[in-house]
PDB file of N, CA and C in Angstrom:
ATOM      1  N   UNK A   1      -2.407  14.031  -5.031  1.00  0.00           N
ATOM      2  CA  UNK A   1      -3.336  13.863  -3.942  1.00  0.00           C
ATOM      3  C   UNK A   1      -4.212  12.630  -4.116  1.00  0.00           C
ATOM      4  N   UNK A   2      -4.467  12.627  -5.582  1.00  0.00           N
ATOM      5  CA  UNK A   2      -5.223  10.943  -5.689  1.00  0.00           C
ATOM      6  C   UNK A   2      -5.150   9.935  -4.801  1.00  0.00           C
ATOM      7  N   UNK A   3      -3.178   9.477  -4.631  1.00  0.00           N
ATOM      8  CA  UNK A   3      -2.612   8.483  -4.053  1.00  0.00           C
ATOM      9  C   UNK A   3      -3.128   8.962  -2.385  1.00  0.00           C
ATOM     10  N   UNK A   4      -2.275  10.101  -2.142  1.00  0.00           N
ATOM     11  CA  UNK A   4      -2.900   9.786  -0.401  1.00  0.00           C
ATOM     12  C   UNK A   4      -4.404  10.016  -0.690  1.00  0.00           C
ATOM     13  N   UNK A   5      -5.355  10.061  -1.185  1.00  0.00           N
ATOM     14  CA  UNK A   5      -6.735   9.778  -0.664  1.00  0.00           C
ATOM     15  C   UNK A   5      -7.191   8.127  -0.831  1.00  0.00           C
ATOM     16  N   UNK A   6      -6.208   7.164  -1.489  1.00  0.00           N
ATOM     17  CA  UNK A   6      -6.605   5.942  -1.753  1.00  0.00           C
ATOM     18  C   UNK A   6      -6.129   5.518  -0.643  1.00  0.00           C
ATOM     19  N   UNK A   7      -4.482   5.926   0.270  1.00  0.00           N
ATOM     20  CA  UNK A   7      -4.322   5.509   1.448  1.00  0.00           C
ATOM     21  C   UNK A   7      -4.924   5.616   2.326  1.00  0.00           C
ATOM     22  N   UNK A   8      -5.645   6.846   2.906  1.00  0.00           N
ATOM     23  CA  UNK A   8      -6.992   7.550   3.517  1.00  0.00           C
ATOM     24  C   UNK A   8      -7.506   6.302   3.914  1.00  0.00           C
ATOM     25  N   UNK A   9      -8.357   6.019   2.394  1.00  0.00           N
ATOM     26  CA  UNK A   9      -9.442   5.005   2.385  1.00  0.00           C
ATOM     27  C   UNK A   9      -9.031   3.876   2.706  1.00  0.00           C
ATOM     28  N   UNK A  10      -7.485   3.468   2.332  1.00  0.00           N
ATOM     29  CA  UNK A  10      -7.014   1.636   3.115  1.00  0.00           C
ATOM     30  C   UNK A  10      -6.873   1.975   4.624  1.00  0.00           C
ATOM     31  N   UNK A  11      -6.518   2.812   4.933  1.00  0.00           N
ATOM     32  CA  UNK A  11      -5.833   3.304   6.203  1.00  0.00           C
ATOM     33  C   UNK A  11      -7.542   3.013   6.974  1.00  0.00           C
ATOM     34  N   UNK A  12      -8.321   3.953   6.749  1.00  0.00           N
ATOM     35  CA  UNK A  12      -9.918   3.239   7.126  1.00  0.00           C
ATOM     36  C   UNK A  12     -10.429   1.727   7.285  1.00  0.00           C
ATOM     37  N   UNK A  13     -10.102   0.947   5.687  1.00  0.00           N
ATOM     38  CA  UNK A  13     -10.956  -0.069   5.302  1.00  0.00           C
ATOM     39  C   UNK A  13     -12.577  -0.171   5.886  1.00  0.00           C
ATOM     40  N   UNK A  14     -13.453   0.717   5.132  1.00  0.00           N
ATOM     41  CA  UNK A  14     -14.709   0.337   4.803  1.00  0.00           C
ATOM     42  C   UNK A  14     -15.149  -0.906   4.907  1.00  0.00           C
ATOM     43  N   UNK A  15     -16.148  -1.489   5.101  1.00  0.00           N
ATOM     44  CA  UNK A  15     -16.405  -3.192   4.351  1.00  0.00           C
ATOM     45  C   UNK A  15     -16.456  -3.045   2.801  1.00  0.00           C
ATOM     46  N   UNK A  16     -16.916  -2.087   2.401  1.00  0.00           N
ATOM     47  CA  UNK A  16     -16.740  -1.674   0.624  1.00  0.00           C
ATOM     48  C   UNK A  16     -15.625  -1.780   0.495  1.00  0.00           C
ATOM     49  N   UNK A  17     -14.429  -1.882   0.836  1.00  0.00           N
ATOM     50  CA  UNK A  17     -13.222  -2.156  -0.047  1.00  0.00           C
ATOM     51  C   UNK A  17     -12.580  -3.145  -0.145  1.00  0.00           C
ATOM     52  N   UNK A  18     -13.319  -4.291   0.754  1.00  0.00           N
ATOM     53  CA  UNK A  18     -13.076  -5.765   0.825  1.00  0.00           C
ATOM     54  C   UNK A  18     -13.162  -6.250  -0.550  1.00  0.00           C
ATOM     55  N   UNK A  19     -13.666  -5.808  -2.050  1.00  0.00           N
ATOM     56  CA  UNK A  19     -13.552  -6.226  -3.126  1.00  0.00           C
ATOM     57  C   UNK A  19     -12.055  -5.732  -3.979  1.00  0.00           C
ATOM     58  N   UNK A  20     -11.500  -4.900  -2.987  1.00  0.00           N
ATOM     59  CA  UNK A  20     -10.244  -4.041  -3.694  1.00  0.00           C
ATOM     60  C   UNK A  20      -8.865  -5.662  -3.776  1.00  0.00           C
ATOM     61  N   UNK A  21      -9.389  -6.661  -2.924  1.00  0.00           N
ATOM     62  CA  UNK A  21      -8.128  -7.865  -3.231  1.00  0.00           C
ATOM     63  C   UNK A  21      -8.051  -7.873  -3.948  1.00  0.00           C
ATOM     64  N   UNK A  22      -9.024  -8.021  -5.220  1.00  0.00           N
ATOM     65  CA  UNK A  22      -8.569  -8.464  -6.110  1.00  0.00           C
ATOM     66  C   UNK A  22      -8.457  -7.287  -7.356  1.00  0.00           C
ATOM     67  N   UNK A  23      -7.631  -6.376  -7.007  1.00  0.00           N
ATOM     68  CA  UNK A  23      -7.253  -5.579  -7.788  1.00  0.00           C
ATOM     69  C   UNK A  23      -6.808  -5.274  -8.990  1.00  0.00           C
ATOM     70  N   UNK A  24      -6.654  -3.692  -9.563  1.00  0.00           N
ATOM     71  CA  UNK A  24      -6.181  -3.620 -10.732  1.00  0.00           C
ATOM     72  C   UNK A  24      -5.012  -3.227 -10.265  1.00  0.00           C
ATOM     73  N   UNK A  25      -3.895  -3.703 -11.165  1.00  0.00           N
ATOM     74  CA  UNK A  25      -2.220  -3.178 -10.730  1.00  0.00           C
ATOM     75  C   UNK A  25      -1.806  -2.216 -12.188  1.00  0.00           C
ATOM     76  N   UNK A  26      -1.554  -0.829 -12.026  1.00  0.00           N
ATOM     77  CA  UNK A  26      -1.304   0.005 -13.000  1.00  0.00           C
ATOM     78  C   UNK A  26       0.169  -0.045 -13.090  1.00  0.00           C
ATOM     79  N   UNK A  27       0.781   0.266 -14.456  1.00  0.00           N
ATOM     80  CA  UNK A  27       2.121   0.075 -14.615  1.00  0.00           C
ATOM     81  C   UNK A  27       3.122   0.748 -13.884  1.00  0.00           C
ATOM     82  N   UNK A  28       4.100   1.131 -14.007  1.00  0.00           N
ATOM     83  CA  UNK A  28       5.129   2.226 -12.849  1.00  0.00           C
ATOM     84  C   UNK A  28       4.744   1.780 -11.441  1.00  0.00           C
ATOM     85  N   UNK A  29       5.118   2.551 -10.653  1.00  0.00           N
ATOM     86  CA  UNK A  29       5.410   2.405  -9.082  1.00  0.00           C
ATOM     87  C   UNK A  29       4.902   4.281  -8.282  1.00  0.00           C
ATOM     88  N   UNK A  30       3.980   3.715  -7.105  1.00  0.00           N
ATOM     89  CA  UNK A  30       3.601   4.992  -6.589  1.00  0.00           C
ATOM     90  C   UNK A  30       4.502   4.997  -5.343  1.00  0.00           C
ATOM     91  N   UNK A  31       5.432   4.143  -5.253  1.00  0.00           N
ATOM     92  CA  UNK A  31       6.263   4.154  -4.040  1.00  0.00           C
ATOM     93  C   UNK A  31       6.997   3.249  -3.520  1.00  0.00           C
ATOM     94  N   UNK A  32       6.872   3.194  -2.371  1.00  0.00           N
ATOM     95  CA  UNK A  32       7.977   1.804  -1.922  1.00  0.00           C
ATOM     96  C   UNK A  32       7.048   1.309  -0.267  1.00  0.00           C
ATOM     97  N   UNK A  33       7.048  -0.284  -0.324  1.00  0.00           N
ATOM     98  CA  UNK A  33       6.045  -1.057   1.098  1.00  0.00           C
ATOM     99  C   UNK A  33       7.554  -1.872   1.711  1.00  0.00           C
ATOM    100  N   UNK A  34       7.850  -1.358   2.710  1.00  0.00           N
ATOM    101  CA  UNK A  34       9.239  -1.984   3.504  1.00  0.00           C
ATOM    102  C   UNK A  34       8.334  -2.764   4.648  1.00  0.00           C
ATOM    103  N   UNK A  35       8.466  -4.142   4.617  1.00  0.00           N
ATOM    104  CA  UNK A  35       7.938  -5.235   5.902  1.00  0.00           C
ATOM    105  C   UNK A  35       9.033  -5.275   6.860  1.00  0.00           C
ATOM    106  N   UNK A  36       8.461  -4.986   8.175  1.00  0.00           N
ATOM    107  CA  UNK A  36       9.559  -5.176   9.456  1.00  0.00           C
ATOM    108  C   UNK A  36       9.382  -6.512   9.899  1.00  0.00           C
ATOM    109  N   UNK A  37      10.534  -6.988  10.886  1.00  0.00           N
ATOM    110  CA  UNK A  37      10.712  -7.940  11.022  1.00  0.00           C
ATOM    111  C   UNK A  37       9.332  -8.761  12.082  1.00  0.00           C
ATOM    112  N   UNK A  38       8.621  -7.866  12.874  1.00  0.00           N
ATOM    113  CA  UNK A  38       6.958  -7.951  13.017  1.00  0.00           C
ATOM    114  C   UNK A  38       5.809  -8.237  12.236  1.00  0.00           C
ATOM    115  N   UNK A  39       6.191  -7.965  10.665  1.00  0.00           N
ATOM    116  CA  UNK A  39       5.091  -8.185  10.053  1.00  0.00           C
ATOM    117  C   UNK A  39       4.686  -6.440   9.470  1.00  0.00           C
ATOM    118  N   UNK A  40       4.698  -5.593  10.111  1.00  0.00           N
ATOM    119  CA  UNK A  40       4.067  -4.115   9.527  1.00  0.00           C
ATOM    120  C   UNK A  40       4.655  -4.007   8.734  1.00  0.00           C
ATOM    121  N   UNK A  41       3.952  -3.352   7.484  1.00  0.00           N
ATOM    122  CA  UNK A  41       4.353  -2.986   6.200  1.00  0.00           C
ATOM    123  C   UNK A  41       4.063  -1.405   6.408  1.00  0.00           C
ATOM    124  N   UNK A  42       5.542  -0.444   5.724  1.00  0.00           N
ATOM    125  CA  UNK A  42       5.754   0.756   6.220  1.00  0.00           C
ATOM    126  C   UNK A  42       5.291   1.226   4.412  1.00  0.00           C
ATOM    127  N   UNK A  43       4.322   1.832   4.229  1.00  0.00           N
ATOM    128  CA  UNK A  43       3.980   2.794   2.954  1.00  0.00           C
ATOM    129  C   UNK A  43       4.499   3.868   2.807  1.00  0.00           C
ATOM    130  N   UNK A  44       5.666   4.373   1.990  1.00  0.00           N
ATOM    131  CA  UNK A  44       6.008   5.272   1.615  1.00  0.00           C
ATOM    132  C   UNK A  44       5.360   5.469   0.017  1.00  0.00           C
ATOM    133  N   UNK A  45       4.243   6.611  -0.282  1.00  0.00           N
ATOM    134  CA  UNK A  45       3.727   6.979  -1.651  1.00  0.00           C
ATOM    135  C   UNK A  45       4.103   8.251  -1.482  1.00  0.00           C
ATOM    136  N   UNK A  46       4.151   7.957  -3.360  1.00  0.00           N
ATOM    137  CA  UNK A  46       4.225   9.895  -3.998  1.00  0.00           C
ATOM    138  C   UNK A  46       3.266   9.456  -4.685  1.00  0.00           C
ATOM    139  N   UNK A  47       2.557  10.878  -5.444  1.00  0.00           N
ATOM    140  CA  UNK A  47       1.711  11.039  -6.297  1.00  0.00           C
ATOM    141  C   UNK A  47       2.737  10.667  -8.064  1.00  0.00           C
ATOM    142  N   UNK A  48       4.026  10.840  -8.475  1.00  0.00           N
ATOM    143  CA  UNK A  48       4.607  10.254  -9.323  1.00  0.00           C
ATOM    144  C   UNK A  48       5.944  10.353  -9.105  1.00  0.00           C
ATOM    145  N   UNK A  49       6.914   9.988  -9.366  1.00  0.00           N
ATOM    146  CA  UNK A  49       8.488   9.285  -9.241  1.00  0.00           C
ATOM    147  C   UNK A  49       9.015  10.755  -8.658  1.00  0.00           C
ATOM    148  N   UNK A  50       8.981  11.900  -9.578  1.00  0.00           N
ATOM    149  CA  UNK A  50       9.751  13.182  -9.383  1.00  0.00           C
ATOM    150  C   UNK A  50       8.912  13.676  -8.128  1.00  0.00           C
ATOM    151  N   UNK A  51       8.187  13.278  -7.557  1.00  0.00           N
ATOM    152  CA  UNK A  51       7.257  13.974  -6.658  1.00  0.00           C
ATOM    153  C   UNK A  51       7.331  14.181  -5.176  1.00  0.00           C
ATOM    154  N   UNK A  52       7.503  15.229  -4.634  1.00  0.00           N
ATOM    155  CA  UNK A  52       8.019  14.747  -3.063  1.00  0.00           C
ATOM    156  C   UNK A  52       7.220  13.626  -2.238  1.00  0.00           C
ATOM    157  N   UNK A  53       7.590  12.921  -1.270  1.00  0.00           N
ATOM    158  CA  UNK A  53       6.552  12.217  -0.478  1.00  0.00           C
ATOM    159  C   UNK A  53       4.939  12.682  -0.283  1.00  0.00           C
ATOM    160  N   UNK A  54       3.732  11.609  -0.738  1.00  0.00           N
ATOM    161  CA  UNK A  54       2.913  12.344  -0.430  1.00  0.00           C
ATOM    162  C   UNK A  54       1.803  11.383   0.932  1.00  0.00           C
ATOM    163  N   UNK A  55       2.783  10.619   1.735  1.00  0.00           N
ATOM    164  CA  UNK A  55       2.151  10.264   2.702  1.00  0.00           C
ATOM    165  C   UNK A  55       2.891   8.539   2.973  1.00  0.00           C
ATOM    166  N   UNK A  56       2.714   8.710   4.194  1.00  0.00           N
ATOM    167  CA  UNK A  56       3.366   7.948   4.702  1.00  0.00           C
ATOM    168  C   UNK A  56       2.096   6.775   5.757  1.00  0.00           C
ATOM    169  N   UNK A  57       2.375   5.474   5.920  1.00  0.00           N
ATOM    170  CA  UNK A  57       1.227   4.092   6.522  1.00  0.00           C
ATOM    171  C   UNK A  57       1.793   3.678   7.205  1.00  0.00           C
ATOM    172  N   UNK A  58       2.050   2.858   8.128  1.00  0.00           N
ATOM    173  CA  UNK A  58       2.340   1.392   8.541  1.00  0.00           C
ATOM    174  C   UNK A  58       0.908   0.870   8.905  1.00  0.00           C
ATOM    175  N   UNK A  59       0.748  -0.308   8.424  1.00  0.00           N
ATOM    176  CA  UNK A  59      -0.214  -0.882   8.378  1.00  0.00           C
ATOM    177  C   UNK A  59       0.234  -2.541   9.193  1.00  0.00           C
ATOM    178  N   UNK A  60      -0.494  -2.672  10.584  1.00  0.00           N
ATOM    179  CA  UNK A  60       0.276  -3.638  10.873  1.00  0.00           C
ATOM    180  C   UNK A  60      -0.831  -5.017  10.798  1.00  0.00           C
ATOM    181  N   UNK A  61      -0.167  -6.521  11.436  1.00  0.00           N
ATOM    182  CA  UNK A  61      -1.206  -7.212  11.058  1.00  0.00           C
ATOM    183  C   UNK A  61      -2.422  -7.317  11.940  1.00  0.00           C
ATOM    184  N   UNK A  62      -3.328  -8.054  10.835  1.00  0.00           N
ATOM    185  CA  UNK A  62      -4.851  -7.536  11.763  1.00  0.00           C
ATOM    186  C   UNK A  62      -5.688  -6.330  11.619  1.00  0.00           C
ATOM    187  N   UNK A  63      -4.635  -5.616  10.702  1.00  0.00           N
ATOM    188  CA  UNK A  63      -5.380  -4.454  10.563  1.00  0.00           C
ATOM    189  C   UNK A  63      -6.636  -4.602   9.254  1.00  0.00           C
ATOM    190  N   UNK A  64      -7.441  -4.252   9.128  1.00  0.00           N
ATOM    191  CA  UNK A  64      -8.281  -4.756   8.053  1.00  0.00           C
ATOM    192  C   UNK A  64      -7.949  -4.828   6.463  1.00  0.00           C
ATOM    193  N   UNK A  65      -6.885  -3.643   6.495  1.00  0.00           N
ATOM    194  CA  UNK A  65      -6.099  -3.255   5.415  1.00  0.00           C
ATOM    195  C   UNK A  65      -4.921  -3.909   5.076  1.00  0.00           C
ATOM    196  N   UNK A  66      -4.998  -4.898   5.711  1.00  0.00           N
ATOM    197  CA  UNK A  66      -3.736  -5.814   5.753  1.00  0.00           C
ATOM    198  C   UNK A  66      -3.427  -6.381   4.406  1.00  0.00           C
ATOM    199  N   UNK A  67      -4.277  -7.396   4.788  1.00  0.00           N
ATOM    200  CA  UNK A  67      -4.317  -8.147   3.767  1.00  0.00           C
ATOM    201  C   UNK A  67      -4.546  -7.701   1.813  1.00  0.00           C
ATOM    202  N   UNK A  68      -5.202  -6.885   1.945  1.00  0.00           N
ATOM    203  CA  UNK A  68      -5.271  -5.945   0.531  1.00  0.00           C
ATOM    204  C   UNK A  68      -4.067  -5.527   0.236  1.00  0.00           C
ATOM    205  N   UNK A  69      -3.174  -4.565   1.042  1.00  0.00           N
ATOM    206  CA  UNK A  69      -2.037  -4.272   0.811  1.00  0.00           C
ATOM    207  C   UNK A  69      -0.504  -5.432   0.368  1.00  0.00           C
ATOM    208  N   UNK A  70      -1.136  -6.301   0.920  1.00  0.00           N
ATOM    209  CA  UNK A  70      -0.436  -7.330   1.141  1.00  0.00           C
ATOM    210  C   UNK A  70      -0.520  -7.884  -0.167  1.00  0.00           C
ATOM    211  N   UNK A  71      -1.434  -8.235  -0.775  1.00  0.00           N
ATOM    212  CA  UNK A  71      -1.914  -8.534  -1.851  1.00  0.00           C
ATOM    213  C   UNK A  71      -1.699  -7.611  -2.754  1.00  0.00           C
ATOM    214  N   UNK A  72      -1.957  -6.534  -2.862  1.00  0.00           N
ATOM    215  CA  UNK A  72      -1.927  -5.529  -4.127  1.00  0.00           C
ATOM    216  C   UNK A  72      -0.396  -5.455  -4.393  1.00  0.00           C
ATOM    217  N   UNK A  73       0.993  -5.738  -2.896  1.00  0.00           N
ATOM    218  CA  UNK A  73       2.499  -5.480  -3.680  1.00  0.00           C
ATOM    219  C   UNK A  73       3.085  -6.694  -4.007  1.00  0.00           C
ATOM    220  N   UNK A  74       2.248  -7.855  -3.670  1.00  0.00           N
ATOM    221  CA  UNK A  74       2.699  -9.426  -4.615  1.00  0.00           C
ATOM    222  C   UNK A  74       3.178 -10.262  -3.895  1.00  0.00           C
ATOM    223  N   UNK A  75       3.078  -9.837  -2.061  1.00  0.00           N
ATOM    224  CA  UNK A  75       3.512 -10.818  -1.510  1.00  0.00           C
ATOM    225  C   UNK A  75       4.723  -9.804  -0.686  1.00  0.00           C
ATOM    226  N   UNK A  76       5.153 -10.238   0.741  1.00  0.00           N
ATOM    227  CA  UNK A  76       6.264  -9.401   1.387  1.00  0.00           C
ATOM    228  C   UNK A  76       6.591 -10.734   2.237  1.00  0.00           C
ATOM    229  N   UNK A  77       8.065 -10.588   2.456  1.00  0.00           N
ATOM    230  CA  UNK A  77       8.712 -11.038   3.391  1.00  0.00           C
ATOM    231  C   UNK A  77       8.917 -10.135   4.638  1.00  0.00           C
ATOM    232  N   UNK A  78       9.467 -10.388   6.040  1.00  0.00           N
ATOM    233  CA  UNK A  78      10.221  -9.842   6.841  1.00  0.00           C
ATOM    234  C   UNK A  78      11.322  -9.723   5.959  1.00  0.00           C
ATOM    235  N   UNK A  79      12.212  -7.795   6.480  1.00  0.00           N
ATOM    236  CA  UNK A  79      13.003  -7.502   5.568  1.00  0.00           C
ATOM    237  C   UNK A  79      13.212  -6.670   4.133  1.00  0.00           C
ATOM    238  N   UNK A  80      11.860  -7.033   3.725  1.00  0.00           N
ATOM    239  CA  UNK A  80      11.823  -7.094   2.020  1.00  0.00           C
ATOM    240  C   UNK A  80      11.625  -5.773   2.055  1.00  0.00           C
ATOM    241  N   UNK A  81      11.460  -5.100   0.990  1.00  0.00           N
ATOM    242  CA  UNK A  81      11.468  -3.757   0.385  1.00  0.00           C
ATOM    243  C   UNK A  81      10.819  -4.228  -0.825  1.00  0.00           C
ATOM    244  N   UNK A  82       9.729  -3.657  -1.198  1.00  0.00           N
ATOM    245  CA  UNK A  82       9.430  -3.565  -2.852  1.00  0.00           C
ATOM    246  C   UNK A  82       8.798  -2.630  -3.554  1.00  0.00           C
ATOM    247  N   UNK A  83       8.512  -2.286  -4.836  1.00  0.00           N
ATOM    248  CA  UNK A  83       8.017  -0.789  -5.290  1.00  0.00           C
ATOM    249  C   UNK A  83       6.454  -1.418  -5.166  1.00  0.00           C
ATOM    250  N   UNK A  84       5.344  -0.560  -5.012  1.00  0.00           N
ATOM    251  CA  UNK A  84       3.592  -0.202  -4.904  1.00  0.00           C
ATOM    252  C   UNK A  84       3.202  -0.133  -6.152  1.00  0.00           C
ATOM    253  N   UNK A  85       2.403  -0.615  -7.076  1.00  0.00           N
ATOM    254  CA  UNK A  85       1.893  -0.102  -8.291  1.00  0.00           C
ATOM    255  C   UNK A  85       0.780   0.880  -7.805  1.00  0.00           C
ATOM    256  N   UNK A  86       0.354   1.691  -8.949  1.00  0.00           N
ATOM    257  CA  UNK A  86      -0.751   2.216  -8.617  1.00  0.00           C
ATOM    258  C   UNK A  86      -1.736   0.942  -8.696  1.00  0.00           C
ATOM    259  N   UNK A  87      -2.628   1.422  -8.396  1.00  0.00           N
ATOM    260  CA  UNK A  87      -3.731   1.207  -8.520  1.00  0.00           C
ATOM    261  C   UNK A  87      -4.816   1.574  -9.413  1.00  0.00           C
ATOM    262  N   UNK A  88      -5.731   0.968 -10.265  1.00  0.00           N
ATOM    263  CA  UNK A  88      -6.303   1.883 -11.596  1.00  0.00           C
ATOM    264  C   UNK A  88      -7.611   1.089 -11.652  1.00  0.00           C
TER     265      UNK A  88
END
């Protein structure tokens, strides 16, 4: 539940989490960020690997949460697929 309450909070973006760019990246993967050919990045998180889905984003651009997300998986293309670190 950790993970979807951190999405919660991007899914919001506060002005308090405008310091989250520059993040901590924890080792392993809480999921997978697929970019459509629009630009939205689709969040699929679990709480850990064996774990069923524990929430699902698209976050498109403009959204305030954009750019953080964008930043926290290292960069996305249209197309791309890549694994989410946690966050720590």
């Amino acid at each position: 539940m950790k993970h979807a309450a951190l999405l919660a909070l991007l899914a919001v973006s506060p002005a308090w989490a405008a310091p989250m760019q520059n993040d901590c990246r924890g080792p392993g993967s809480i999921g997978t960020a697929l970019m459509s050919a629009d630009g939205t990045i689709t969040l699929n998180l679990r709480q850990d690997p064996n774990a069923p889905l524990a929430g699902v984003a698209a976050v498109k651009r403009g959204d305030p949460a954009y750019a953080r997300i964008l930043s926290h998986v290292g960069g996305m293309t249209p197309g791309q697929k890549k694994s989410v670190p946690p966050w720590c």
